[in-house]
C-alpha atoms as a PDB file:
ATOM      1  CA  UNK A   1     -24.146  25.899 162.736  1.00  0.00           C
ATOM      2  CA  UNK A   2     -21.265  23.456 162.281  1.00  0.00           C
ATOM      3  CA  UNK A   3     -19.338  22.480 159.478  1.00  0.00           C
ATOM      4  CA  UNK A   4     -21.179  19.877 157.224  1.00  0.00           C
ATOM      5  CA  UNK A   5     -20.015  16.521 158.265  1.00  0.00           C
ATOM      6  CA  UNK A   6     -18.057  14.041 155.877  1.00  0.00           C
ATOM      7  CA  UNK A   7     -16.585  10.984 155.783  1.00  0.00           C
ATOM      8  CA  UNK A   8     -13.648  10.602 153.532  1.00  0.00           C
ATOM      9  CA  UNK A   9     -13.218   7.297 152.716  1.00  0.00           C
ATOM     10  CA  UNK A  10     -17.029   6.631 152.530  1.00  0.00           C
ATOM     11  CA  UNK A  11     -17.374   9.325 149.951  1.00  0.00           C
ATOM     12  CA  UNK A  12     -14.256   7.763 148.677  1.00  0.00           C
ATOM     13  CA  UNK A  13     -15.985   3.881 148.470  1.00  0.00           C
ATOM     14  CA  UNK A  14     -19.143   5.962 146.993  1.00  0.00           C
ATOM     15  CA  UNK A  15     -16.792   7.160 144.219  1.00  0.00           C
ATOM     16  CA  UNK A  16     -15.346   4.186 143.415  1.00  0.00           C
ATOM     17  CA  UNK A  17     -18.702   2.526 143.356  1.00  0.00           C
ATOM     18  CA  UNK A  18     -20.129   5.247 140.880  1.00  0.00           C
ATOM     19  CA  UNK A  19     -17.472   5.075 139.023  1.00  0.00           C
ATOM     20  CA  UNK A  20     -17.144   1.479 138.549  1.00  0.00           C
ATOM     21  CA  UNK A  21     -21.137   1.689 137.443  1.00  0.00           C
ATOM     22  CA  UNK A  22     -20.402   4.522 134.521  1.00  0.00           C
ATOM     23  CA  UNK A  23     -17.496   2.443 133.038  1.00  0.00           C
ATOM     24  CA  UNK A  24     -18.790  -0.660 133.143  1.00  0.00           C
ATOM     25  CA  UNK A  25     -21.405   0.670 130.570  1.00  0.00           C
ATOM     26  CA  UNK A  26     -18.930   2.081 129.116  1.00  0.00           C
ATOM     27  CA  UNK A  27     -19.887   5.512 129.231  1.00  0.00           C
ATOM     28  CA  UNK A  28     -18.041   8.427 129.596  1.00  0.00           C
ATOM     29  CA  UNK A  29     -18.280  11.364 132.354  1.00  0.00           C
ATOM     30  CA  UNK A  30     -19.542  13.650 129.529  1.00  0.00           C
ATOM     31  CA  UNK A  31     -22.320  10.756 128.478  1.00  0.00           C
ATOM     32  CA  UNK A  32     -23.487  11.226 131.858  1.00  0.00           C
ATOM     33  CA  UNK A  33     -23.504  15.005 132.003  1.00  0.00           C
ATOM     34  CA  UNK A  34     -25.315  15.113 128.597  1.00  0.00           C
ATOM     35  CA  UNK A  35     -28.094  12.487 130.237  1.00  0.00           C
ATOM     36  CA  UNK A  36     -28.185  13.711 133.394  1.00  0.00           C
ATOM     37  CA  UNK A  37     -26.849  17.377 133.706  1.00  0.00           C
ATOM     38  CA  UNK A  38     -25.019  15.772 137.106  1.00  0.00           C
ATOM     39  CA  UNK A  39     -21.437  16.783 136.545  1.00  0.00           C
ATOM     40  CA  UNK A  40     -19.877  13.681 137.892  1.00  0.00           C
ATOM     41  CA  UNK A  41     -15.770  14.260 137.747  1.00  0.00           C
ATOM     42  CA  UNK A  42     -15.565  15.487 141.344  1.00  0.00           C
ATOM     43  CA  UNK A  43     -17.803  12.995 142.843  1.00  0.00           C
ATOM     44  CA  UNK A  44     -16.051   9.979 141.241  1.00  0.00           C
ATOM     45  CA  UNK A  45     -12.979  11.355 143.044  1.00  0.00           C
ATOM     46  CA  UNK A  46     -14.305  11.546 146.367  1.00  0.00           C
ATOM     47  CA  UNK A  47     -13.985  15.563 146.646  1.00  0.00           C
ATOM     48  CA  UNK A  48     -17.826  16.398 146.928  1.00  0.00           C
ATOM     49  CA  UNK A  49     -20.358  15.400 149.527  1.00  0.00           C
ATOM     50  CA  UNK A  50     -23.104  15.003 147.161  1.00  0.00           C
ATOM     51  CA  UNK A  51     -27.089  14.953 148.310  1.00  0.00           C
ATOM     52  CA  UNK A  52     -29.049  11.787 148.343  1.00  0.00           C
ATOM     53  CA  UNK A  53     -31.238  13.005 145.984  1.00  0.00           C
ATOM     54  CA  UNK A  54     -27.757  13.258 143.128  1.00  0.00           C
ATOM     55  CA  UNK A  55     -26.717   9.111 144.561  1.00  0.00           C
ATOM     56  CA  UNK A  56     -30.109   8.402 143.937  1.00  0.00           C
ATOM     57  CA  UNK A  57     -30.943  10.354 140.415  1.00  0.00           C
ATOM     58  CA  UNK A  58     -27.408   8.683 139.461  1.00  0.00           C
ATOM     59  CA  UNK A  59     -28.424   5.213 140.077  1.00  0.00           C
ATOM     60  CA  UNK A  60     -31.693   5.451 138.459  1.00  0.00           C
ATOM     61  CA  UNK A  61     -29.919   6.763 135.494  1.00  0.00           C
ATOM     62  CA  UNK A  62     -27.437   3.614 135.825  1.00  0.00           C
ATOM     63  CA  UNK A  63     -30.782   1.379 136.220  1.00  0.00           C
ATOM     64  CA  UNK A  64     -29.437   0.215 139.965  1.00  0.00           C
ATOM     65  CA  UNK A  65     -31.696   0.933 143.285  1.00  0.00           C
ATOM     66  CA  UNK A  66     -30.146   2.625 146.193  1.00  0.00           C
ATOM     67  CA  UNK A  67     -30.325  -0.514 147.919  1.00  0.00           C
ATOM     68  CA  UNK A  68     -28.166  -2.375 145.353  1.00  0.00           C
ATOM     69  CA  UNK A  69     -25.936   0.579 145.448  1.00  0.00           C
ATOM     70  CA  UNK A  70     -25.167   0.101 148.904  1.00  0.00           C
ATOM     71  CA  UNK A  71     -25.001  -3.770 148.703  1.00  0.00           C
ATOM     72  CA  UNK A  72     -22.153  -3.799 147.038  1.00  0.00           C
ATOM     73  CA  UNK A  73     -20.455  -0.290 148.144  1.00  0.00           C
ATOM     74  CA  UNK A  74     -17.068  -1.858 149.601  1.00  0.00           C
ATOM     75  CA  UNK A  75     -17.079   0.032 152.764  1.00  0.00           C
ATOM     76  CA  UNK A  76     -16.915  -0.895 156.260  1.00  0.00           C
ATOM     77  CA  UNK A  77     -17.760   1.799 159.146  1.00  0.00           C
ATOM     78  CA  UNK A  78     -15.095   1.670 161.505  1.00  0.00           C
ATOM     79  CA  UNK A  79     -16.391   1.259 165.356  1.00  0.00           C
ATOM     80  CA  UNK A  80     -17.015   4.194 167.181  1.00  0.00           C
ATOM     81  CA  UNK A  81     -16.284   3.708 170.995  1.00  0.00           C
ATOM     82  CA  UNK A  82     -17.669   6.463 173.505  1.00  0.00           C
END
């Protein structure tokens, strides 16, 4: 098998995103470790390629559905030409 694929400025705009959700309720990354046991430091810095199943235990925890989530992730693919 491969190397796991990654994306860094997705994960980056995914960071960002997460990030933006924890302080705007003013919690810390601790607050969300205590809640969630989801250690969230790397992740809001872009340096982990985290599972689905961590983006969406994260935004239930920040009361936001995946789909909201990705509505406002500021990210646009760039075009892949073959």
């Amino acid at each position: 098998m491969g190397q796991p694929r990654s994306d860094k400025e997705l994960l980056q705009a995914i960071a960002a995103n997460l990030r933006k959700l924890r302080k705007t309720r003013k919690l810390s990354q601790i607050d969300v470790y205590i809640d969630t046991d989801i250690h969230v430091g790397r992740i809001e810095r872009g340096q982990t390629n985290m599972t689905v199943t961590t983006l969406s235990d994260l935004c239930t925890y920040y009361q936001i559905s995946l789909k909201e989530f990705f509505d406002t992730l500021d990210f646009m693919p760039p075009i892949k030409r073959g």
